[in-house]
C-alpha atoms as a PDB file:
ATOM      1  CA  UNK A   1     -78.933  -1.515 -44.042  1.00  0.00           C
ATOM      2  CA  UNK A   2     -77.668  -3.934 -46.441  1.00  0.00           C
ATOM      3  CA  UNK A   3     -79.726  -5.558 -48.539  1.00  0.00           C
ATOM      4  CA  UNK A   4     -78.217  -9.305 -48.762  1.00  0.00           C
ATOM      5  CA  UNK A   5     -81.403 -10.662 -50.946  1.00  0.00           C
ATOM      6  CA  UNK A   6     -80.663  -7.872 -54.001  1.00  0.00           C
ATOM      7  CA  UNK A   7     -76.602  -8.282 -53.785  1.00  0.00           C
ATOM      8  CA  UNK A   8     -77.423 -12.126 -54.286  1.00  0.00           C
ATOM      9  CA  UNK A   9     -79.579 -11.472 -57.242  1.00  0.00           C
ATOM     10  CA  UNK A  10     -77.197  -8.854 -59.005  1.00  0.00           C
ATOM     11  CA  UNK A  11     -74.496 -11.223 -58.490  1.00  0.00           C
ATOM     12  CA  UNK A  12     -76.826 -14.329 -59.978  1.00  0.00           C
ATOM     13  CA  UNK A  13     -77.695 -11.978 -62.647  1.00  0.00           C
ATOM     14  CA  UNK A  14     -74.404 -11.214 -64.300  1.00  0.00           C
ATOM     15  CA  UNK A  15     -73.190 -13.582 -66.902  1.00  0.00           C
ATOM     16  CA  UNK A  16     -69.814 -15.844 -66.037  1.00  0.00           C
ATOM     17  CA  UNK A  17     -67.757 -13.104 -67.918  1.00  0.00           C
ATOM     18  CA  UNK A  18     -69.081  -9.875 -66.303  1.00  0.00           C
ATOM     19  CA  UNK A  19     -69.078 -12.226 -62.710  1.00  0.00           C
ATOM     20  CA  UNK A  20     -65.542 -12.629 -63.342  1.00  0.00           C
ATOM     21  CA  UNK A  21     -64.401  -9.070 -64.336  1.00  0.00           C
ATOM     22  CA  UNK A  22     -66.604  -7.610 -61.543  1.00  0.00           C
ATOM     23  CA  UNK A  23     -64.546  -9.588 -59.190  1.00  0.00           C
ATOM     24  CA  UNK A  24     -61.400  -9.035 -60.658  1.00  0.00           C
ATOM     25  CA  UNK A  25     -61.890  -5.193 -60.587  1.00  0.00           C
ATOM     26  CA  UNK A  26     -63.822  -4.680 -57.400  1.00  0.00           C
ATOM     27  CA  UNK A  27     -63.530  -7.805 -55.048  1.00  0.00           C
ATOM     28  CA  UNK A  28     -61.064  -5.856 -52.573  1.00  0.00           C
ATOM     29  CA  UNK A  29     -64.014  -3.167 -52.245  1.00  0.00           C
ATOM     30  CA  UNK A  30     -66.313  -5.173 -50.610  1.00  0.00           C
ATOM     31  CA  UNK A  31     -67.428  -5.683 -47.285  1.00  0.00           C
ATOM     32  CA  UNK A  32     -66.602  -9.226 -46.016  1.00  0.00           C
ATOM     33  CA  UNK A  33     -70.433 -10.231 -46.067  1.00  0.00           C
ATOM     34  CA  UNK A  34     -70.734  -8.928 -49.915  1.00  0.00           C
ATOM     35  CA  UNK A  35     -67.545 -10.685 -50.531  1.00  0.00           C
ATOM     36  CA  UNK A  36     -69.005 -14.048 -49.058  1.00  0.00           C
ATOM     37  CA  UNK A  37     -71.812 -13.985 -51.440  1.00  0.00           C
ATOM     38  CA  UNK A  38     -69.867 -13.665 -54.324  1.00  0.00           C
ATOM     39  CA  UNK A  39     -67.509 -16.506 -53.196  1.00  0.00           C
ATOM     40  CA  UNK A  40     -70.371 -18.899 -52.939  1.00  0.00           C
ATOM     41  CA  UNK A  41     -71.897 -17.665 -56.466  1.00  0.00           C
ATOM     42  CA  UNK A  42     -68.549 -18.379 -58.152  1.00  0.00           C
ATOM     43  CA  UNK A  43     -68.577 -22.033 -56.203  1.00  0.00           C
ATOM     44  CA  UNK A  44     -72.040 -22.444 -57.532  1.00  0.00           C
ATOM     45  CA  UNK A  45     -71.173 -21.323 -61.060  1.00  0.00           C
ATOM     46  CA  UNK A  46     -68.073 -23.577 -60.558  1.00  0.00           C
ATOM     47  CA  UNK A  47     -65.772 -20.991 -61.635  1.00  0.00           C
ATOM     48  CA  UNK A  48     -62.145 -20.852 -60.590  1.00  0.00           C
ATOM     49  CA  UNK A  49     -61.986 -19.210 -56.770  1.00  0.00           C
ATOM     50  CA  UNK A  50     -58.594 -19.009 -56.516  1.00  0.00           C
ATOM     51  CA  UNK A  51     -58.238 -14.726 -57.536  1.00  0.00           C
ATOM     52  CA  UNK A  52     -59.861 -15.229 -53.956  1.00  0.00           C
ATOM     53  CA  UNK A  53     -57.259 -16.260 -51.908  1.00  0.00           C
ATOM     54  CA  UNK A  54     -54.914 -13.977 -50.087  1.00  0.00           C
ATOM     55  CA  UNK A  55     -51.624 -12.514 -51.533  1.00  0.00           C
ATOM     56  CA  UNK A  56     -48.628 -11.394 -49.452  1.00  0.00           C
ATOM     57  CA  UNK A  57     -49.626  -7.970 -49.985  1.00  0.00           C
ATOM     58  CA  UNK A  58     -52.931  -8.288 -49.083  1.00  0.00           C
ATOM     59  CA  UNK A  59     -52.067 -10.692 -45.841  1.00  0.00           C
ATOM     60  CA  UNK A  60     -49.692  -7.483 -44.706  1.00  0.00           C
ATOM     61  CA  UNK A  61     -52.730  -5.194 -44.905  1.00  0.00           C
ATOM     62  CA  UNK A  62     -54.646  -7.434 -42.483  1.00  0.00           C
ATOM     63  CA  UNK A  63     -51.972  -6.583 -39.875  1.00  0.00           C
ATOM     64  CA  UNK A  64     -54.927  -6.671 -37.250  1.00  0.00           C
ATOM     65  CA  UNK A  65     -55.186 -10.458 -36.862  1.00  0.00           C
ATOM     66  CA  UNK A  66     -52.075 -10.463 -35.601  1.00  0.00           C
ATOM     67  CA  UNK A  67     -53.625  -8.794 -32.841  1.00  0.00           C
ATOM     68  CA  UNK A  68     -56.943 -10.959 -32.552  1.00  0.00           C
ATOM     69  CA  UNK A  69     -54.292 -13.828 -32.130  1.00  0.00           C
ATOM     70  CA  UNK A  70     -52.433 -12.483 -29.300  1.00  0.00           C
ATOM     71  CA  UNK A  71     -55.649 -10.945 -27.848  1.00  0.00           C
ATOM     72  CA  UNK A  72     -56.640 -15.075 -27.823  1.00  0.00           C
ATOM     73  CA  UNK A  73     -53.298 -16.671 -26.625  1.00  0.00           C
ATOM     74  CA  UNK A  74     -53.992 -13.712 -23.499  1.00  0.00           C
ATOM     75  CA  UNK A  75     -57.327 -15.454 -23.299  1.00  0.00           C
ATOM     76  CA  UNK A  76     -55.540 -18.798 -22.994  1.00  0.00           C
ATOM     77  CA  UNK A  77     -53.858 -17.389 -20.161  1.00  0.00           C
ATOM     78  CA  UNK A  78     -50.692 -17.589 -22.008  1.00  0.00           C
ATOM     79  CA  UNK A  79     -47.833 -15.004 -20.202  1.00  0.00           C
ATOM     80  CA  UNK A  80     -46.453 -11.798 -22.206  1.00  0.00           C
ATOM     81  CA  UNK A  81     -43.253 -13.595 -23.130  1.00  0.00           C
ATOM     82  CA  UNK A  82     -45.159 -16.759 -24.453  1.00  0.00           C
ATOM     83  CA  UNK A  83     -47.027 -13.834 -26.466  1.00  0.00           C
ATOM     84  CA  UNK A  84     -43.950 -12.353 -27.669  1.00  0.00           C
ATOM     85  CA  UNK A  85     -42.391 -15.334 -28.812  1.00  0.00           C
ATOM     86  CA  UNK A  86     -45.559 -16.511 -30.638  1.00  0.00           C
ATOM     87  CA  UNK A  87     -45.848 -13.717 -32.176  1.00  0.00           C
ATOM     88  CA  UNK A  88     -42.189 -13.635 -33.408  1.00  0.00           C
ATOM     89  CA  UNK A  89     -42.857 -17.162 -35.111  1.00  0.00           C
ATOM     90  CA  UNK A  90     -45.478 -15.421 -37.499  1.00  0.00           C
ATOM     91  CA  UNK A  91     -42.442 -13.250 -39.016  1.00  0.00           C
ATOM     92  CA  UNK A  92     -42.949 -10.023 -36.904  1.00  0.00           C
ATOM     93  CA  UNK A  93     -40.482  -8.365 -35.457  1.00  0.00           C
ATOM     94  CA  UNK A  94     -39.332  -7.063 -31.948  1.00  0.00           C
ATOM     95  CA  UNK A  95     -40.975  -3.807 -32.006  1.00  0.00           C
ATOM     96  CA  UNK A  96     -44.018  -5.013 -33.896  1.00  0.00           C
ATOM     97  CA  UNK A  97     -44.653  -8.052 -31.714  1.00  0.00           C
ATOM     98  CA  UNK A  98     -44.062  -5.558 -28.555  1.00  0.00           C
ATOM     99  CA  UNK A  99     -46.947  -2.976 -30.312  1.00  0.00           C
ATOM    100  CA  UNK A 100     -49.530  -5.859 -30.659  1.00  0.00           C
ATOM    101  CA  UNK A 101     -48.698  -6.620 -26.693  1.00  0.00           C
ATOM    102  CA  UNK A 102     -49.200  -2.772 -25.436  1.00  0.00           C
ATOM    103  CA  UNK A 103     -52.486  -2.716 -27.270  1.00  0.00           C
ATOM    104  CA  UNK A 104     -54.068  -5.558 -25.216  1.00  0.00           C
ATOM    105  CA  UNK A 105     -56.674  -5.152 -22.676  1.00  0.00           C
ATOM    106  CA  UNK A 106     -55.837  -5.142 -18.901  1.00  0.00           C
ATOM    107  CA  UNK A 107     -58.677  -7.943 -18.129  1.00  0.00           C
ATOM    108  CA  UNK A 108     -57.089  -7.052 -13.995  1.00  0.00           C
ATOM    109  CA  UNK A 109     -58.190  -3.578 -14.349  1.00  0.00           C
ATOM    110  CA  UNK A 110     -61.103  -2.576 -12.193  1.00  0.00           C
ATOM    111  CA  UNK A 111     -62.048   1.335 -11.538  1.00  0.00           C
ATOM    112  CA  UNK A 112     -65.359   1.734  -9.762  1.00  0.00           C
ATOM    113  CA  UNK A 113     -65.382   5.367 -10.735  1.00  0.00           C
ATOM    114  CA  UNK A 114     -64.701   4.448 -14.853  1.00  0.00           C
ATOM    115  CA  UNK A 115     -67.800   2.077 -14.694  1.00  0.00           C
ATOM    116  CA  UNK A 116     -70.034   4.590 -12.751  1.00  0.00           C
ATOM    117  CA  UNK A 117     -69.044   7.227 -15.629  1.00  0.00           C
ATOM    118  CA  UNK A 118     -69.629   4.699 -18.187  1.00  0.00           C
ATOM    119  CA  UNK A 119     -72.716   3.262 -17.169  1.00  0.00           C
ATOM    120  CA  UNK A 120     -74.473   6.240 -15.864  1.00  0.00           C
ATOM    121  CA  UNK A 121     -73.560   8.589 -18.671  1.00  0.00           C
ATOM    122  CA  UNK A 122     -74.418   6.018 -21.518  1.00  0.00           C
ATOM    123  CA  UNK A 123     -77.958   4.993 -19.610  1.00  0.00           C
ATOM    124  CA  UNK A 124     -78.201   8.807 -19.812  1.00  0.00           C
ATOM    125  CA  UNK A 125     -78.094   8.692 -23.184  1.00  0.00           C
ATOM    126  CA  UNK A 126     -80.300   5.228 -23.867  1.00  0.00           C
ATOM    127  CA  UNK A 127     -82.866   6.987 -21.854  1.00  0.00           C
ATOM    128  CA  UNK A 128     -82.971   9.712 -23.872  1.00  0.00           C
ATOM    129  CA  UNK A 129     -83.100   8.205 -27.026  1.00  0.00           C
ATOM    130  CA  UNK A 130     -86.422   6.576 -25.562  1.00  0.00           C
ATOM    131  CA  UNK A 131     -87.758   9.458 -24.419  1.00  0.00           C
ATOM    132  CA  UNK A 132     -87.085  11.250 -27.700  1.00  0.00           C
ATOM    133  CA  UNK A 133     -88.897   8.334 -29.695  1.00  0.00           C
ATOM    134  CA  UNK A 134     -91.714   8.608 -27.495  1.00  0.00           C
ATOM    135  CA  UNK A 135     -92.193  11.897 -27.977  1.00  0.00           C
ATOM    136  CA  UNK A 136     -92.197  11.604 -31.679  1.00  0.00           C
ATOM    137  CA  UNK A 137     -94.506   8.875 -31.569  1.00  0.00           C
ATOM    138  CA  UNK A 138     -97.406  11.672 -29.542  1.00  0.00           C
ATOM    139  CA  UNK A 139     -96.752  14.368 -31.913  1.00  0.00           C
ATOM    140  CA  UNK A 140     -97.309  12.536 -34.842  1.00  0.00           C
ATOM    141  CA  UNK A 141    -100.567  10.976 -34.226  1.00  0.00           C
ATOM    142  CA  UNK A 142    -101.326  13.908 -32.573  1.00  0.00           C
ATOM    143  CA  UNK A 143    -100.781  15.608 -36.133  1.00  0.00           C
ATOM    144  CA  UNK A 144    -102.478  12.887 -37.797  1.00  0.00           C
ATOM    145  CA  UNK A 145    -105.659  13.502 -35.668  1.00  0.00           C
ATOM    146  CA  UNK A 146    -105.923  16.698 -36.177  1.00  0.00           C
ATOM    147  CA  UNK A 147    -105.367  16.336 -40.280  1.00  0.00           C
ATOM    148  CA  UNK A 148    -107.774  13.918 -40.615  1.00  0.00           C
ATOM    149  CA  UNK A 149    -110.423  15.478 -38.012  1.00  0.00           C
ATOM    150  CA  UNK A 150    -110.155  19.108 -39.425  1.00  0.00           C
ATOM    151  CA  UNK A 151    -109.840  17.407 -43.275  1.00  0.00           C
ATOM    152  CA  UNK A 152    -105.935  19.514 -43.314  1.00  0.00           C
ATOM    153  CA  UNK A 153    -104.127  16.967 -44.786  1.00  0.00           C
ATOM    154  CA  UNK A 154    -101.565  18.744 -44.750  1.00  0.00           C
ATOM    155  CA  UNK A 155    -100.986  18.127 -41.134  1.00  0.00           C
ATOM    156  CA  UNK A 156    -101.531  14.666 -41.297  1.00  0.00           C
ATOM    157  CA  UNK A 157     -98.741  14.058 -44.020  1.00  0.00           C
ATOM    158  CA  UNK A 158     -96.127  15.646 -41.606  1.00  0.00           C
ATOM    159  CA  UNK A 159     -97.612  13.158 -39.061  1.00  0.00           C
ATOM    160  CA  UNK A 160     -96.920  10.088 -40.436  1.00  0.00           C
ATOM    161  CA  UNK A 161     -93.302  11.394 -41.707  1.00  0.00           C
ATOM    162  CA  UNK A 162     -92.807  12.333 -38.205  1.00  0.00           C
ATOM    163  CA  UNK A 163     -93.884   8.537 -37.328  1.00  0.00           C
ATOM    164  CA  UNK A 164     -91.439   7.119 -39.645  1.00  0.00           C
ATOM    165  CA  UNK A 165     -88.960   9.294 -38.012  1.00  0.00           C
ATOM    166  CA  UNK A 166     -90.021   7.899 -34.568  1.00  0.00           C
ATOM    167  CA  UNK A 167     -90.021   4.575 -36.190  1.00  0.00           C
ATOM    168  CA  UNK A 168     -85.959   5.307 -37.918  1.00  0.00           C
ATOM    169  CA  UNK A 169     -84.953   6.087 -34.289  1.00  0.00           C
ATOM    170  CA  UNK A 170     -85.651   3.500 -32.721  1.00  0.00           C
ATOM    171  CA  UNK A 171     -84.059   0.929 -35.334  1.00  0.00           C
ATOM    172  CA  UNK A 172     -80.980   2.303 -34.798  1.00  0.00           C
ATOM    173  CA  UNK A 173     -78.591   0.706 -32.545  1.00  0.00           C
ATOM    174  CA  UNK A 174     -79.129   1.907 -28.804  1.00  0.00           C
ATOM    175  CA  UNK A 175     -77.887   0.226 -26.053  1.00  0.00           C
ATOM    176  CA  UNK A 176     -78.158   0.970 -21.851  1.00  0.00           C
ATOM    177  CA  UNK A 177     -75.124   2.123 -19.721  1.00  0.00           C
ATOM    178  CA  UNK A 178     -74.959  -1.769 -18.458  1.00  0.00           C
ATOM    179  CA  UNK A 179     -74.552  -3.152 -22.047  1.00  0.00           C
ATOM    180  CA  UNK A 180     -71.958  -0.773 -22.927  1.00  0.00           C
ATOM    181  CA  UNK A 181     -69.517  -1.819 -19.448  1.00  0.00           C
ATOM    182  CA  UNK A 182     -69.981  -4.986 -20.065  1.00  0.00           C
ATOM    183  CA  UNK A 183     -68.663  -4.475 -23.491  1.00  0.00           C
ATOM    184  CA  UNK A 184     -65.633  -2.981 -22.845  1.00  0.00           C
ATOM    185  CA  UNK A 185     -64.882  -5.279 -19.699  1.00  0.00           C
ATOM    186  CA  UNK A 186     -65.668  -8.371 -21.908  1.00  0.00           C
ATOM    187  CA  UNK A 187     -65.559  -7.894 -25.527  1.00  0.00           C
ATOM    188  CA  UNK A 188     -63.612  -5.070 -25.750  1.00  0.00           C
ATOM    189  CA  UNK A 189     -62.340  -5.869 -29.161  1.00  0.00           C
ATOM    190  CA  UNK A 190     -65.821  -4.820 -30.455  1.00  0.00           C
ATOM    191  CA  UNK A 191     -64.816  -1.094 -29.767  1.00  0.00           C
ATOM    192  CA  UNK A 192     -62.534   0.361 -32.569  1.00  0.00           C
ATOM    193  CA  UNK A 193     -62.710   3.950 -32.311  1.00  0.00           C
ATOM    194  CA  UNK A 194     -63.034   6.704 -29.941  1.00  0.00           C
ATOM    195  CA  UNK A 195     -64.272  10.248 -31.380  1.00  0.00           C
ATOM    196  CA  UNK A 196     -63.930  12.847 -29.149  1.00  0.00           C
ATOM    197  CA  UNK A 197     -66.077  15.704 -30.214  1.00  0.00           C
ATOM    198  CA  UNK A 198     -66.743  19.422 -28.676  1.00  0.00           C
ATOM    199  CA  UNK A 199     -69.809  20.977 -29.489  1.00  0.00           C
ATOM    200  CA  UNK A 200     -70.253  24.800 -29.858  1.00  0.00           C
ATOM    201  CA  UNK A 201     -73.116  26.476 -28.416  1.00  0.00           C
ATOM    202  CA  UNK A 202     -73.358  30.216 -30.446  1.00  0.00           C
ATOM    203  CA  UNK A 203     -75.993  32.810 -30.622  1.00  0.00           C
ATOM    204  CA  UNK A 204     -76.487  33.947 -34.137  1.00  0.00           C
ATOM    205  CA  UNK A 205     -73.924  31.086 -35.036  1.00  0.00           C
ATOM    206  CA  UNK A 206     -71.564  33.998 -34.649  1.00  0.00           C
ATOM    207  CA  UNK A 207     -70.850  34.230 -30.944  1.00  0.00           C
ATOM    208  CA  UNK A 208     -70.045  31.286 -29.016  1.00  0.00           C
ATOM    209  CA  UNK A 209     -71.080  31.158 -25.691  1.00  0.00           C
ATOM    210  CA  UNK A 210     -69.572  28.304 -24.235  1.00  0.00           C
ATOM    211  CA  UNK A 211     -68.210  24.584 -25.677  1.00  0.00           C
ATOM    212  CA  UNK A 212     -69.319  21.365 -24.262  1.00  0.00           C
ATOM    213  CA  UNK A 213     -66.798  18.177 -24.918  1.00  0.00           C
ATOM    214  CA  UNK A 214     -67.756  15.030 -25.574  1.00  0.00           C
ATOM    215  CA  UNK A 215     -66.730  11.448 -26.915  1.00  0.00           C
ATOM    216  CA  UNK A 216     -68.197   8.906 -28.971  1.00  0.00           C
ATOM    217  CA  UNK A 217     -67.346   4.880 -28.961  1.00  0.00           C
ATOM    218  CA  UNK A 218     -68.007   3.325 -32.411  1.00  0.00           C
ATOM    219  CA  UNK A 219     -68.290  -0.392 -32.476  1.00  0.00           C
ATOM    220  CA  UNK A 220     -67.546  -2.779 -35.431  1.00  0.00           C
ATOM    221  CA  UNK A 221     -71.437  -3.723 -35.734  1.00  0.00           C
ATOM    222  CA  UNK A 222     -72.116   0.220 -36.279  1.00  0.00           C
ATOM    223  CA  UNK A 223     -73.427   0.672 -32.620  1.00  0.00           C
ATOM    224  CA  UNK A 224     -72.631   4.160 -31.499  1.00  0.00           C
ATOM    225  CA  UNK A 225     -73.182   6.203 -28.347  1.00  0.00           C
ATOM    226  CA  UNK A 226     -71.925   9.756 -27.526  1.00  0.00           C
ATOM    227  CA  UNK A 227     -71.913  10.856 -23.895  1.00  0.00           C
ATOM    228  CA  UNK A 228     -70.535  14.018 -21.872  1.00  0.00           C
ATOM    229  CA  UNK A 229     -67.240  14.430 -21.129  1.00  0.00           C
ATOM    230  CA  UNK A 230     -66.690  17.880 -19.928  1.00  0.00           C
ATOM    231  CA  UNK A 231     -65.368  18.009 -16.284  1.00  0.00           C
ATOM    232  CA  UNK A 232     -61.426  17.607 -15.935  1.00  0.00           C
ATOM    233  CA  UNK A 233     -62.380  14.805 -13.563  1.00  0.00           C
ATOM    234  CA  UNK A 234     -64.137  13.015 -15.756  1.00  0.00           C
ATOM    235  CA  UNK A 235     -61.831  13.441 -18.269  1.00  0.00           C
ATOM    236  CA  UNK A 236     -59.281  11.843 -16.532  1.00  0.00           C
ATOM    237  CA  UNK A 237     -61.255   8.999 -15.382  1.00  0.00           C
ATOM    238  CA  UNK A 238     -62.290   8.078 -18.767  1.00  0.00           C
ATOM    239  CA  UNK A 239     -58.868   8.163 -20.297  1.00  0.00           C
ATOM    240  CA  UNK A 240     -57.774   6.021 -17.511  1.00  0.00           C
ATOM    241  CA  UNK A 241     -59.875   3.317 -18.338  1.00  0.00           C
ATOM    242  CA  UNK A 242     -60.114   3.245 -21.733  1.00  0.00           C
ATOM    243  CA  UNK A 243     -56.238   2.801 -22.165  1.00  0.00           C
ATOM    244  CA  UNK A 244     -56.727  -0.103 -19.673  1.00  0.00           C
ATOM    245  CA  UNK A 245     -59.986  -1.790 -21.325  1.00  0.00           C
ATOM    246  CA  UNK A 246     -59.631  -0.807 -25.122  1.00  0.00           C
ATOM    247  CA  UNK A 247     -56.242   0.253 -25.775  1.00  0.00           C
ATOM    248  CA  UNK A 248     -56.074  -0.876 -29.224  1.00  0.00           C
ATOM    249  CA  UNK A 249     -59.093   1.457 -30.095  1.00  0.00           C
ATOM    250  CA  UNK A 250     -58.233   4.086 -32.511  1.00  0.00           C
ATOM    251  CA  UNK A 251     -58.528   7.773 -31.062  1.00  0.00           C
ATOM    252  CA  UNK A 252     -59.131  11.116 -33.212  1.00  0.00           C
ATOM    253  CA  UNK A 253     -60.715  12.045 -36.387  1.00  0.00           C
ATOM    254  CA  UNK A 254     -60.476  13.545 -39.696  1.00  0.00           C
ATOM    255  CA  UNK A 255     -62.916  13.416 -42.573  1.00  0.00           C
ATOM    256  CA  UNK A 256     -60.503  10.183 -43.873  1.00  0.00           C
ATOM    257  CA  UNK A 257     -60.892   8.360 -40.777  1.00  0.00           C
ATOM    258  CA  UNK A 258     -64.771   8.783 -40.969  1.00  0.00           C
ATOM    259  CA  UNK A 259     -64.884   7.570 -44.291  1.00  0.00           C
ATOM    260  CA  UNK A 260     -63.097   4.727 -43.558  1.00  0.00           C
ATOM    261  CA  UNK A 261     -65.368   3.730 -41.032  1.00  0.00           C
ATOM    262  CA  UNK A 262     -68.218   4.398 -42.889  1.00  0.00           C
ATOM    263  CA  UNK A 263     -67.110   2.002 -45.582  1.00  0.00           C
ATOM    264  CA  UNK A 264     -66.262  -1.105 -43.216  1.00  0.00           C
ATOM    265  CA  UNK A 265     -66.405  -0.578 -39.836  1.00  0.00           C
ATOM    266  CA  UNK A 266     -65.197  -4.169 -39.349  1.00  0.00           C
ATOM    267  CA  UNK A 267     -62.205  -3.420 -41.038  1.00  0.00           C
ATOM    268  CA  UNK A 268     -61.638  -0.106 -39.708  1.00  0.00           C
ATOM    269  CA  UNK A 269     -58.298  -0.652 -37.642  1.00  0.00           C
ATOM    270  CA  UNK A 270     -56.625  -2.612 -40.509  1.00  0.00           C
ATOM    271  CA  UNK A 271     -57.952   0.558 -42.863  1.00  0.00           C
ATOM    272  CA  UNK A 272     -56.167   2.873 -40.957  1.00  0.00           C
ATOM    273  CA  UNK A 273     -52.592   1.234 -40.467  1.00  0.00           C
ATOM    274  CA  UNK A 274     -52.680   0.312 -44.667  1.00  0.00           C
ATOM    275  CA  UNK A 275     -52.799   4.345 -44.311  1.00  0.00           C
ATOM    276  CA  UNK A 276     -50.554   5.222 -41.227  1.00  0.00           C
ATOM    277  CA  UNK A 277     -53.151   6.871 -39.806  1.00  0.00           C
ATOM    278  CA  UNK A 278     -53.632   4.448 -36.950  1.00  0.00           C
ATOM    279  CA  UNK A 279     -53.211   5.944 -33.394  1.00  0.00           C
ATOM    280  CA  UNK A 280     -54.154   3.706 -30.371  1.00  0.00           C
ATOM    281  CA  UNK A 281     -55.595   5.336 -27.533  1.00  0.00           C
ATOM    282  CA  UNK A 282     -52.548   3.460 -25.421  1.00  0.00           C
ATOM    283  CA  UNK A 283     -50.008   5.083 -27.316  1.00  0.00           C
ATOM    284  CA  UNK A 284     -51.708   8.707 -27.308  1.00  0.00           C
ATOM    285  CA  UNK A 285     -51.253  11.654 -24.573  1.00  0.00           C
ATOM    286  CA  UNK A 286     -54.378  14.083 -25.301  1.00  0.00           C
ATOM    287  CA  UNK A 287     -56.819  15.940 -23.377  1.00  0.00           C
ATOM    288  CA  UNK A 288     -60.179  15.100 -24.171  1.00  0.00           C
END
């Protein structure tokens, strides 16, 4: 978690000419909150904010808002060739204007058997995550009893680090199968990137005995949830409806990609087309 207090104080901290050069040198490394902060610090100092504003180069690596605008004017209910056209006047052209429009969401689409996945598999998941922290929560004051009864401190040390373990899981970001339909049906924007993973079950970590697939949906607020995937059904199901609810949300991984995440999930997308890396689910053929 980021500490907002201690990045205002290191910021209030520097003088006017280390302010400066650490903005000049490191500005387009920050996350948009971090960047904020240091904004308002130069207003306060009233130092010259203009190194802040946007150059042509930096307004064509923020290709994303062109999206968040036609994702709006679709809000609006504004027609596909309204869209186009709009989208035209901003300096795109044909093809990239026609991109933007394949990545929006279907807001028609309905699939009785994608929700049922969805929900059912990510309340799966919730519930687990509860059961997991309860559990936690017993053995460690169980382990803390038995320290401090039988003087084995020992055993109550591990008990309270297994209570701030409890205590880490359940600050993480967990949400029930409900929350996470509703999400995709109405803020589907939220959901940038779709990991599918397969897990290898081994004895020895030699022999594998069987694989199990699965996928993860990473938010831009950090939420994650990884579910089962495995049955061709399924698979199908799911692909089906994600195309249809998030089709602008990025699909695949490499040890880049996670990075980039990692660094600004909020500006993940954008990230990955400054890269060519980007590859929307909608425009991707791939078995789960």
């Amino acid at each position: 978690m980021i500490d907002l207090n201690q990045i205002k104080k290191n910021y209030a901290s520097m003088t006017d000419e280390r302010l400066i050069q650490f903005a000049n040198e490191d500005r387009k490394t920050l996350t948009k909150v971090a960047l904020a902060i240091l904004v308002k610090e130069f207003e306060t100092r009233n130092l010259d904010t203009t190194l802040f504003e946007r150059t042509e180069a930096e307004l064509n690596f923020d290709k994303e808002r062109h999206w968040f605008f036609a994702l709006e004017e679709k809000r609006k209910g504004k027609d596909t060739d309204s869209i186009h056209t709009s989208l035209l006047e901003r300096k795109l052209s044909d093809e990239e204007a026609a991109h933007i429009i394949n990545r929006l969401p279907d807001s028609t689409y309905a699939d009785d058997f994608f929700e049922k996945l969805i929900t059912d598999r990510c309340e799966n998941q919730y519930q687990g995550g509860i059961i997991a922290q309860v559990l936690l929560i017993g053995v460690g004051l169980l382990a803390i009893s038995f320290g401090m009864a039988n003087a084995f401190f020992p055993a109550a040390a591990i008990g309270v680090f297994v209570l701030l373990s409890a205590l880490f899981v359940g600050k993480r970001k967990e949400y029930d199968g409900k929350h996470w339909y509703q999400r995709l049906e109405t803020n589907p924007e939220s959901v940038v990137w779709i990991k599918p993973i397969v897990e290898k079950h081994t004895v020895w970590y030699v022999i594998t005995l069987f694989k199990t697939k699965k996928v993860q949906l990473l938010t831009r607020d950090a939420a994650i949830v990884t579910f089962d995937c495995d049955d061709e059904k399924d698979v199908q199901v799911f692909f089906n409806g994600v195309k249809k609810f998030i089709p602008h949300a990025h699909i695949g991984y490499s040890f880049d990609i996670y990075e980039m995440y990692e660094r600004d999930p909020n500006e993940f997308i954008n990230a990955l087309q400054y890269e060519g890396v980007y590859s929307p689910v909608i425009e991707l053929k791939i078995n789960l």
